[in-house]
Protein backbone atom coordinates (compact mmCIF):
# COMPACT_ATOMS: atom_id res chain seq x y z
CA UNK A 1 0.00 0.00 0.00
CA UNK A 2 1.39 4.08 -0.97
CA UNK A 3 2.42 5.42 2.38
CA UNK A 4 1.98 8.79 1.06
CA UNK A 5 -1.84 8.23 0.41
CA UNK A 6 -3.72 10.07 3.07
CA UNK A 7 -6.65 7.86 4.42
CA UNK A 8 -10.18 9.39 6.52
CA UNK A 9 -10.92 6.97 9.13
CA UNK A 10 -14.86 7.48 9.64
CA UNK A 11 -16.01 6.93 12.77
CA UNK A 12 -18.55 8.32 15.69
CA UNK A 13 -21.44 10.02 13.86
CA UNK A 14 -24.60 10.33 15.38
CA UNK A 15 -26.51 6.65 15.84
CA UNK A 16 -26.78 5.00 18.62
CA UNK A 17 -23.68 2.99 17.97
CA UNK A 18 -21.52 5.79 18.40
CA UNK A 19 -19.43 4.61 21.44
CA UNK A 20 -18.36 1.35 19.71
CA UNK A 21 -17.53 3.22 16.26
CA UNK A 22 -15.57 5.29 18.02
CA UNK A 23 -13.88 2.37 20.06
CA UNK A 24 -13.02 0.81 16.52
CA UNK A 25 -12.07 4.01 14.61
CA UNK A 26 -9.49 4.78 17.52
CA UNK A 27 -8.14 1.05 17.16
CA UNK A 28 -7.59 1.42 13.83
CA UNK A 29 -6.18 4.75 13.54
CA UNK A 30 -3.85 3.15 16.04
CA UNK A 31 -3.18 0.68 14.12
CA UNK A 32 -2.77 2.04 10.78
CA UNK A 33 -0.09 5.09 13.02
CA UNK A 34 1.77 2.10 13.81
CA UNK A 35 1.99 1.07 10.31
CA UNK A 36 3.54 4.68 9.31
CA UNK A 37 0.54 5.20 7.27
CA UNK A 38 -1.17 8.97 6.86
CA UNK A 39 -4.56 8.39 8.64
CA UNK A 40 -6.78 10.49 10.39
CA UNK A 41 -9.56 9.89 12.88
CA UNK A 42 -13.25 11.73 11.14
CA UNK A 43 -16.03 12.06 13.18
CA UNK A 44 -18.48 12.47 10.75
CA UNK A 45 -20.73 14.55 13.90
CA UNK A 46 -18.82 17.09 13.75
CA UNK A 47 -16.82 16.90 10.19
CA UNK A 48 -18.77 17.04 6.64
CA UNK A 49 -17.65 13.97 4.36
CA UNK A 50 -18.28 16.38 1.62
CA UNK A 51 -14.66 18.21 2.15
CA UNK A 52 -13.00 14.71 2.00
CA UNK A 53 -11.76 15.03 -1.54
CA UNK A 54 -11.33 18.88 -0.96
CA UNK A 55 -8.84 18.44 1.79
CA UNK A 56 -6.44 15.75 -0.47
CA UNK A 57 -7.94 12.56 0.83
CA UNK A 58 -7.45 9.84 -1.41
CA UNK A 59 -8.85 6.65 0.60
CA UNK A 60 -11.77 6.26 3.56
CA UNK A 61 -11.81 3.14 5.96
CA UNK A 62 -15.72 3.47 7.01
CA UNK A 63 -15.42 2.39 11.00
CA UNK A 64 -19.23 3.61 11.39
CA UNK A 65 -21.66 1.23 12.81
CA UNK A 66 -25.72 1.57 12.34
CA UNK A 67 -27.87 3.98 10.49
CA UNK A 68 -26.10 7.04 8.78
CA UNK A 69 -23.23 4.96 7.92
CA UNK A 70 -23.77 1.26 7.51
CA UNK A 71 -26.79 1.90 5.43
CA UNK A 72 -25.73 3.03 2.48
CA UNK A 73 -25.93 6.55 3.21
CA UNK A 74 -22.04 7.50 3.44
CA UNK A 75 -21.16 5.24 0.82
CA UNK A 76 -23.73 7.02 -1.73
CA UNK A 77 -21.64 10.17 -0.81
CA UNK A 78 -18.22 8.93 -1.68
CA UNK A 79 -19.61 7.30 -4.95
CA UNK A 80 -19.97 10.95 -5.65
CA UNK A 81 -16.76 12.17 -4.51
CA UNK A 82 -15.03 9.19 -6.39
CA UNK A 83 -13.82 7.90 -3.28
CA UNK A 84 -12.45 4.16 -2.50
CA UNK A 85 -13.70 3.01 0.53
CA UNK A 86 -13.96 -0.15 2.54
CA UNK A 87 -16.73 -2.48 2.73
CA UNK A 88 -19.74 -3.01 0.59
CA UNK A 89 -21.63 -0.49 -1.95
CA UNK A 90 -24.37 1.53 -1.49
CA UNK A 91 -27.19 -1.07 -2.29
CA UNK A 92 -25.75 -3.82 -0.51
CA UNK A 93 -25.32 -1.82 2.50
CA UNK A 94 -28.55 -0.74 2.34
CA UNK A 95 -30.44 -3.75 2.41
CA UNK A 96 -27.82 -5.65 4.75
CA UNK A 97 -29.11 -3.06 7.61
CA UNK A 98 -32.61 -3.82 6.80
CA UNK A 99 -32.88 -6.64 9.15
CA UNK A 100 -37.02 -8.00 7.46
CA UNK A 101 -35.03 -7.44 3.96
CA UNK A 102 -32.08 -9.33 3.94
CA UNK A 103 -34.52 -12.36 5.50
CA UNK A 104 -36.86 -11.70 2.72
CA UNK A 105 -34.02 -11.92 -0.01
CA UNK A 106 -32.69 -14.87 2.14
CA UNK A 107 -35.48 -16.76 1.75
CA UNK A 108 -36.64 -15.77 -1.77
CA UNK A 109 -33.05 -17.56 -2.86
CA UNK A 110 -34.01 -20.49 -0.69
CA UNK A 111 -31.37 -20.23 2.03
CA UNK A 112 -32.42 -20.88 5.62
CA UNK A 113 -33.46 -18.03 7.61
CA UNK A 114 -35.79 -18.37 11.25
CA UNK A 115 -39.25 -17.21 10.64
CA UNK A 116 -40.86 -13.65 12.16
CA UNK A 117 -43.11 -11.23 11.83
CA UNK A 118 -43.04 -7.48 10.08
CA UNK A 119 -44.48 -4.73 12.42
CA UNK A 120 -44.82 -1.31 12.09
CA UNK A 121 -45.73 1.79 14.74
CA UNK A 122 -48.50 2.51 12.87
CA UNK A 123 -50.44 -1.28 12.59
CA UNK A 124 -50.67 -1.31 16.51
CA UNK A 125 -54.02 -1.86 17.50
CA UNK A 126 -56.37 -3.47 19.45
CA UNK A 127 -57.16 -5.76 16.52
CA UNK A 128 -53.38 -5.84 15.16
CA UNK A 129 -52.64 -7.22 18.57
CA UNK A 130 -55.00 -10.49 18.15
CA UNK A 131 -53.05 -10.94 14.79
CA UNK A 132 -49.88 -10.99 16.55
CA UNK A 133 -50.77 -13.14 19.26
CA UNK A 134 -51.86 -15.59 16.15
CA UNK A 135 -49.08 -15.26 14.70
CA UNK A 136 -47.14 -15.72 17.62
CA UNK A 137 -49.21 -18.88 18.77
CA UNK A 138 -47.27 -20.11 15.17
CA UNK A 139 -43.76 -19.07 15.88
CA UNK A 140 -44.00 -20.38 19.65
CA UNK A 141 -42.25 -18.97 22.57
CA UNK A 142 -39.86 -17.66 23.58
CA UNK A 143 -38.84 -15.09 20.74
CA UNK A 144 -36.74 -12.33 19.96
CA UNK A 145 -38.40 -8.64 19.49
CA UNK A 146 -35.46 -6.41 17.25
CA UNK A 147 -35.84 -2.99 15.53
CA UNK A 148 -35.15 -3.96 12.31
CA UNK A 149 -32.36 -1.15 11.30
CA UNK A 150 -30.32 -1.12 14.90
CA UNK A 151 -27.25 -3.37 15.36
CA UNK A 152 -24.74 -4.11 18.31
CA UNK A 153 -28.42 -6.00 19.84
CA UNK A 154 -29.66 -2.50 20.49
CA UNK A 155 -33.00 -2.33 21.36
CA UNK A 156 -33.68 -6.40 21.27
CA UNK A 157 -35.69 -7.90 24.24
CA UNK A 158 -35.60 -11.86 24.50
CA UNK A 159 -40.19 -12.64 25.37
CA UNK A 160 -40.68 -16.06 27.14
CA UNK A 161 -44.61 -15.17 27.97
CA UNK A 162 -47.04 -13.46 26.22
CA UNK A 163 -47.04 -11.07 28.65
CA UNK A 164 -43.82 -9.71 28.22
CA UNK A 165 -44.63 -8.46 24.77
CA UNK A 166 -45.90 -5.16 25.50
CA UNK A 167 -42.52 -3.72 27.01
CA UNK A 168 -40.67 -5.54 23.92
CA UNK A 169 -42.44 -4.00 21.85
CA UNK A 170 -42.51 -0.61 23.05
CA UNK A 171 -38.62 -0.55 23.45
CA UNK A 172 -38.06 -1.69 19.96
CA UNK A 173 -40.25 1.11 18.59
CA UNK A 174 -38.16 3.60 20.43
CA UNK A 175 -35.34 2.43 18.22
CA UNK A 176 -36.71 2.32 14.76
CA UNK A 177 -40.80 2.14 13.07
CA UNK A 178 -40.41 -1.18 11.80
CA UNK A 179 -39.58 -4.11 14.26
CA UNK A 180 -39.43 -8.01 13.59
CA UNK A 181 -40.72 -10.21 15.94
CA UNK A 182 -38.32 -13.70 15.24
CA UNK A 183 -38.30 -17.09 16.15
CA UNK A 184 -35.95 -17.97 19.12
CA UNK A 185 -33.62 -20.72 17.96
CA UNK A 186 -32.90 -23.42 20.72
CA UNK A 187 -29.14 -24.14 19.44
CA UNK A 188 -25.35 -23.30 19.45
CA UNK A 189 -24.44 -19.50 18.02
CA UNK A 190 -21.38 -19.04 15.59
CA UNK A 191 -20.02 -16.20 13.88
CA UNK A 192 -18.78 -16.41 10.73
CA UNK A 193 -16.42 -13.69 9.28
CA UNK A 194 -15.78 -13.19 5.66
CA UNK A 195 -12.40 -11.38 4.09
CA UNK A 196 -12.46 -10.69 0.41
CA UNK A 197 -13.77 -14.35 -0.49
CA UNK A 198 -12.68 -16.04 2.49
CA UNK A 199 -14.07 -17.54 5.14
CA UNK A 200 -12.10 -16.70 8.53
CA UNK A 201 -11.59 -19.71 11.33
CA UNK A 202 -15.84 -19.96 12.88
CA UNK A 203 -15.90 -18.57 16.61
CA UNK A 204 -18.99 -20.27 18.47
CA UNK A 205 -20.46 -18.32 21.15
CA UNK A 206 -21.20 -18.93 24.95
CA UNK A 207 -23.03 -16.39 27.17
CA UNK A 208 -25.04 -16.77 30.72
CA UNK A 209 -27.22 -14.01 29.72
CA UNK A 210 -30.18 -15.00 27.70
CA UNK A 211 -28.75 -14.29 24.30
CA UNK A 212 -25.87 -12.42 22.87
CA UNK A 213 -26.96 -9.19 23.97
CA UNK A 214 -24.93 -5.90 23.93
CA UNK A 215 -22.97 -6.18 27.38
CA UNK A 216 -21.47 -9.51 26.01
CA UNK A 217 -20.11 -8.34 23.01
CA UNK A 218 -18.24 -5.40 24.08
CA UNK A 219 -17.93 -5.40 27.40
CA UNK A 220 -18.36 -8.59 29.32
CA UNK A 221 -15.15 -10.67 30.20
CA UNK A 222 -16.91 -14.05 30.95
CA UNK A 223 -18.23 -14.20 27.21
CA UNK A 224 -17.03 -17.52 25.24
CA UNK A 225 -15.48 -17.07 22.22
CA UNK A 226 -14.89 -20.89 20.95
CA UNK A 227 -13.14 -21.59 18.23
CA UNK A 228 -13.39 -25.66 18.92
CA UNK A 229 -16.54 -26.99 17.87
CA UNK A 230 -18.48 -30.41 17.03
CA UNK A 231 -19.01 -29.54 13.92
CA UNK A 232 -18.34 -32.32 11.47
CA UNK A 233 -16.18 -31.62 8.39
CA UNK A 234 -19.48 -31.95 6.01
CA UNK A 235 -20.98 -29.38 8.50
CA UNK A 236 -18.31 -26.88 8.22
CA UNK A 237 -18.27 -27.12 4.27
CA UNK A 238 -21.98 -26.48 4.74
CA UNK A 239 -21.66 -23.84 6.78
CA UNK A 240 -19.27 -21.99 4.45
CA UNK A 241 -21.13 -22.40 1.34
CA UNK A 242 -24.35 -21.03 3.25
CA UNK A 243 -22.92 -17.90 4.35
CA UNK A 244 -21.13 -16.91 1.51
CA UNK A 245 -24.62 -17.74 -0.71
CA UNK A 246 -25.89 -15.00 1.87
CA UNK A 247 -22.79 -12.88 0.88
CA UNK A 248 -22.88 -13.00 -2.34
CA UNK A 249 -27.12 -12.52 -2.59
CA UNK A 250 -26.88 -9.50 -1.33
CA UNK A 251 -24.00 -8.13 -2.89
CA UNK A 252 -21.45 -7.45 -0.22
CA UNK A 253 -18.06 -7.28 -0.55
CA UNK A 254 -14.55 -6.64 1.33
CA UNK A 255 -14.98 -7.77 5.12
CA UNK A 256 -18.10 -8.60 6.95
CA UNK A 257 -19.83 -11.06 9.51
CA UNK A 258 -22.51 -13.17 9.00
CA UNK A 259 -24.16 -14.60 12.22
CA UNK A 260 -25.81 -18.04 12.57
CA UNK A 261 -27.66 -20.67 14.92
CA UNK A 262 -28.20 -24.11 14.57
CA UNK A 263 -31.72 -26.11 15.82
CA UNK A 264 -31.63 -28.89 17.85
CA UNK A 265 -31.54 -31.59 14.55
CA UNK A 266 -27.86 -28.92 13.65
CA UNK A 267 -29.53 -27.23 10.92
CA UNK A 268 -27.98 -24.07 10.46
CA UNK A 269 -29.94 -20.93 9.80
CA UNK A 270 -29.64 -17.07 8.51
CA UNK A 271 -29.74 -14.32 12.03
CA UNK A 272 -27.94 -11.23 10.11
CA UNK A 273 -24.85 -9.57 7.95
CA UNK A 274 -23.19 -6.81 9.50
CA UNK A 275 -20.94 -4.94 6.57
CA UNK A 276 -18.95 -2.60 9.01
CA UNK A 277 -18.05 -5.05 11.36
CA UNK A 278 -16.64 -3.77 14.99
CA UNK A 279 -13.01 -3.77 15.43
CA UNK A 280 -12.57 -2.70 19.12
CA UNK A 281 -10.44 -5.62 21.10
CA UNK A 282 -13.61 -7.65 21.93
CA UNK A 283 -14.88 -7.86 18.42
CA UNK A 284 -15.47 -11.07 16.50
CA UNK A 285 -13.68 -10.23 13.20
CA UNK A 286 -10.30 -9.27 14.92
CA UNK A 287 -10.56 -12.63 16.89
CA UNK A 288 -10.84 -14.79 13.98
CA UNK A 289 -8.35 -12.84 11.88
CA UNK A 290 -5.52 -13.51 14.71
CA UNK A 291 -6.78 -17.36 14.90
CA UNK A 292 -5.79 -17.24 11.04
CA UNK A 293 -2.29 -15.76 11.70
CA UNK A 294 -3.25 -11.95 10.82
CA UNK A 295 -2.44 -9.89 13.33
CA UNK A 296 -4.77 -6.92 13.94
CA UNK A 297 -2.68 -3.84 11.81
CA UNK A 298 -2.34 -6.71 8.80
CA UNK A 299 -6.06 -7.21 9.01
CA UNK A 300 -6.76 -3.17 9.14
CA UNK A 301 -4.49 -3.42 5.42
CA UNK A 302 -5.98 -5.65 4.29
CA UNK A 303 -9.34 -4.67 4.40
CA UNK A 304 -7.99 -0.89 3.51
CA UNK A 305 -6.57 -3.07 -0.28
CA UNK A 306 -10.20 -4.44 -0.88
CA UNK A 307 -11.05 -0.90 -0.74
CA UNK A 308 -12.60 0.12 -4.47
């Protein structure tokens, strides 16, 4: 990589993923210091991306996390400035966010995916409520309640009774108008990152708490990160060519994370794609980069070189 190209690390902004896009821009400004490369932290709060190209930046390493800059937003705005940037395009990026989307795309190509329920603000109702309940009745209990545009497990509530479906609801709508209601999978968790077109070592995932909520990703000490499993060989080659069907379907490229569960009977299905993956020391693409032999600043060039 040109040493003499100056690179905008993106970071902060204003969703409510701010702290940990901060905590990963800073790691890889770090990072790409220790390198001897010309990088400089952007906090896109308080810095227009529009003088990017105006101030002699030539490259932009997008360390944002949620909406206004993992949804296609930013990236639309350095297709204009002619600007190579990490991670996927504007489309892709768009729909990856768009947690009832990406299932819907999932499942039109036929890959597994757990089955939920579309809500919006505006369908609650006395009579909506029945419907849900239905529906519900369908899916079984418990189940997850998600705004369908927050990441980092923002805003998710785990419902074992029906009773518990009010408050789920109402703190998912504080994060976003349209909220899925999903099937709770009984089963083992992995992570599965993806570098250009390859698949990085699979890190399964222990918790207490009663899913992999926000506390356990990023802060939490006693979280598992496993990177022995009992996965047969046929498993793991199935595993692979699932995600990177769900990759490739919705158009993502350079480095990402694709999360999965398996049922009781092992059968692996679709949770969600994250395209700006976190990069602060307790984040899952870091991890399995350093299981592979890349050490955090060769990871941080490498994904910078996929940069178009």
């Amino acid at each position: 990589m040109n040493n003499n190209k100056k690179i905008a690390i993106l970071m902060g902004g204003n969703s409510s993923e701010r702290e940990i896009s901060l905590m990963s821009g800073n790691a890889i400004l770090a990072s790409l210091h220790k390198e001897n490369k010309n990088a400089f932290a952007i906090d896109t709060k308080k810095y227009s991306i529009l003088d990017l190209k105006r101030e002699g930046f030539n490259q932009v390493f997008i360390a944002l996390h949620g909406r206004g800059g993992e949804d296609g937003t930013v990236q639309a705005i350095l297709d204009f400035l002619n600007l190579p940037y990490t991670g996927s395009g504007v489309m892709a990026s768009s729909i990856s966010i768009d947690k009832i989307r990406t299932k819907l795309i999932w499942k039109g190509y036929g890959l597994k995916s757990s089955n939920f329920i579309w809500l919006t603000y505006d369908q609650v109702s006395d009579e909506l409520n029945k419907k849900i309940k239905h529906a519900i009745s369908i899916l079984g209990l418990p189940l997850l309640v998600k705004p369908n545009r927050e990441g980092s497990s923002i805003g998710i509530s785990k419902v074992n009774t029906i009773n518990e479906l009010p408050k789920a609801l109402e703190i998912a709508f504080n994060y976003d108008k349209d909220i899925i209601i999903e099937q709770f999978i009984v089963g083992e968790e992995y992570s599965v990152g993806i570098l250009g077109d390859k698949i990085l070592p699979l890190i399964q995932i222990k918790t207490s708490s009663n899913f992999y909520n926000y506390q356990d990703k990023y802060f939490s000490n006693n979280t598992q990160y496993c990177f022995s499993n009992k996965l047969s060989n046929k498993q793991k080659i199935n595993l692979q060519k699932l995600v990177l069907s769900a990759w490739h379907v919705l158009g993502c490229k350079g480095c990402g994370r694709i999360d999965v569960m398996t049922d009781i009977n092992g059968e692996f299905y679709l949770l969600e794609v994250n395209t700006s993956p976190g990069m602060t020391d307790h984040s899952l693409i870091p991890l399995a980069a350093e299981q592979a032999g890349i050490s955090f600043s060769k990871l941080v060039i490498k994904i910078l070189e996929l940069a178009n």
